[in-house]
Protein backbone atom coordinates (compact mmCIF):
# COMPACT_ATOMS: atom_id res chain seq x y z
CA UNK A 1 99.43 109.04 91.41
CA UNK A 2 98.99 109.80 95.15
CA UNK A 3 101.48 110.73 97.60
CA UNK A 4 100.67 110.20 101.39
CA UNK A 5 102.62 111.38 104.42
CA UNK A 6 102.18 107.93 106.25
CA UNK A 7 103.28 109.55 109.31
CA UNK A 8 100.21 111.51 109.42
CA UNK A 9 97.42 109.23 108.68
CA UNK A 10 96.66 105.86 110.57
CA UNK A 11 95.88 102.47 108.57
CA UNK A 12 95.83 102.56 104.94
CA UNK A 13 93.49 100.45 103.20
CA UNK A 14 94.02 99.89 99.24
CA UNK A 15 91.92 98.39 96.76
CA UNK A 16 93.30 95.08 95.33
CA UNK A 17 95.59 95.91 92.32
CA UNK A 18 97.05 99.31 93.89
CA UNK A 19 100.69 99.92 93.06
CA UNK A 20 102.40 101.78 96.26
CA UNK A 21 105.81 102.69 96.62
CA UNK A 22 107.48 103.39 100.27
CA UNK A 23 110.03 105.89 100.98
CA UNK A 24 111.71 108.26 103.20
CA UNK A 25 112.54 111.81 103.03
CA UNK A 26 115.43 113.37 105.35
CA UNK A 27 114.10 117.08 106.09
CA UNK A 28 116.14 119.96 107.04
CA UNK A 29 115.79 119.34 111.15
CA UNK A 30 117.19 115.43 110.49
CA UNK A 31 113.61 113.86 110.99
CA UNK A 32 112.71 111.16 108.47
CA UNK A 33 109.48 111.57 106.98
CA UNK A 34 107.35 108.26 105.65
CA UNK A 35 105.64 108.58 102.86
CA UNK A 36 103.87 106.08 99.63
CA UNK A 37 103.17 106.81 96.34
CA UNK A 38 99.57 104.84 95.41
CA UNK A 39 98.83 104.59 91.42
CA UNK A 40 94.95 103.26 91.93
CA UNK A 41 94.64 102.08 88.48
CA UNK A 42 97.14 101.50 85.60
CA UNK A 43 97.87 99.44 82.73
CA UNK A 44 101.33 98.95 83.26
CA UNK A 45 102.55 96.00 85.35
CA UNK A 46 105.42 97.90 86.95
CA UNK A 47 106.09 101.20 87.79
CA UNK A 48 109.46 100.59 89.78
CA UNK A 49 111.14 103.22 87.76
CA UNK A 50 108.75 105.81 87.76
CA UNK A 51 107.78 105.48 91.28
CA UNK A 52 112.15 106.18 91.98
CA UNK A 53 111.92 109.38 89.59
CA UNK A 54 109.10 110.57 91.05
CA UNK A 55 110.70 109.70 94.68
CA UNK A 56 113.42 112.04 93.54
CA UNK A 57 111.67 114.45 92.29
CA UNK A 58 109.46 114.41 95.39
CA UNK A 59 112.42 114.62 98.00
CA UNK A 60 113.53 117.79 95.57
CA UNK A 61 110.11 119.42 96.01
CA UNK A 62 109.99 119.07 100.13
CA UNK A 63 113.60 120.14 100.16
CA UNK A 64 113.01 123.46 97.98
CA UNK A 65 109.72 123.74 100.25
CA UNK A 66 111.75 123.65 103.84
CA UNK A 67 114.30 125.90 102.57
CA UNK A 68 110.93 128.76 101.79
CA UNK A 69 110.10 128.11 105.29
CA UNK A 70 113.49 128.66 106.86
CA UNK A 71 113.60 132.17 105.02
CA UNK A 72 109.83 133.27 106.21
CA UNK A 73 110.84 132.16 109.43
CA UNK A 74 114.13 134.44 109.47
CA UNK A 75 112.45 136.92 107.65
CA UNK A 76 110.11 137.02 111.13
């Protein structure tokens, strides 16, 4: 699976048969970040619940990662 900040990359272009998933992430500063998940090649027809826990799991990750940059940055 491959995440991509869609914010920071102009025109995707996917093989036919790519499963994506779109979603947001609210970050500490109230800016909404774009971003897909792209599985490239899979057996499985749908991945609609894995692509939500991994969304969640995601969002947890960037949320734990803004709160280590808050600290450097008061640490500085």
């Amino acid at each position: 699976m491959e995440v991509i900040a869609t914010d920071e990359v102009e025109g995707l272009n996917f093989k036919a048969g790519t499963q994506t998933y779109e979603f947001e992430y609210l970050n500490l500063y109230g800016v909404v970040e774009n971003h897909i998940f792209a599985v490239h090649f899979t057996l499985n027809e749908s991945l609609t619940e894995v692509f939500k826990q991994c969304a969640e799991w995601y969002r947890a990750y960037l949320s734990w990662e803004d709160r280590n940059i808050l600290k450097m940055k008061s640490k500085n």
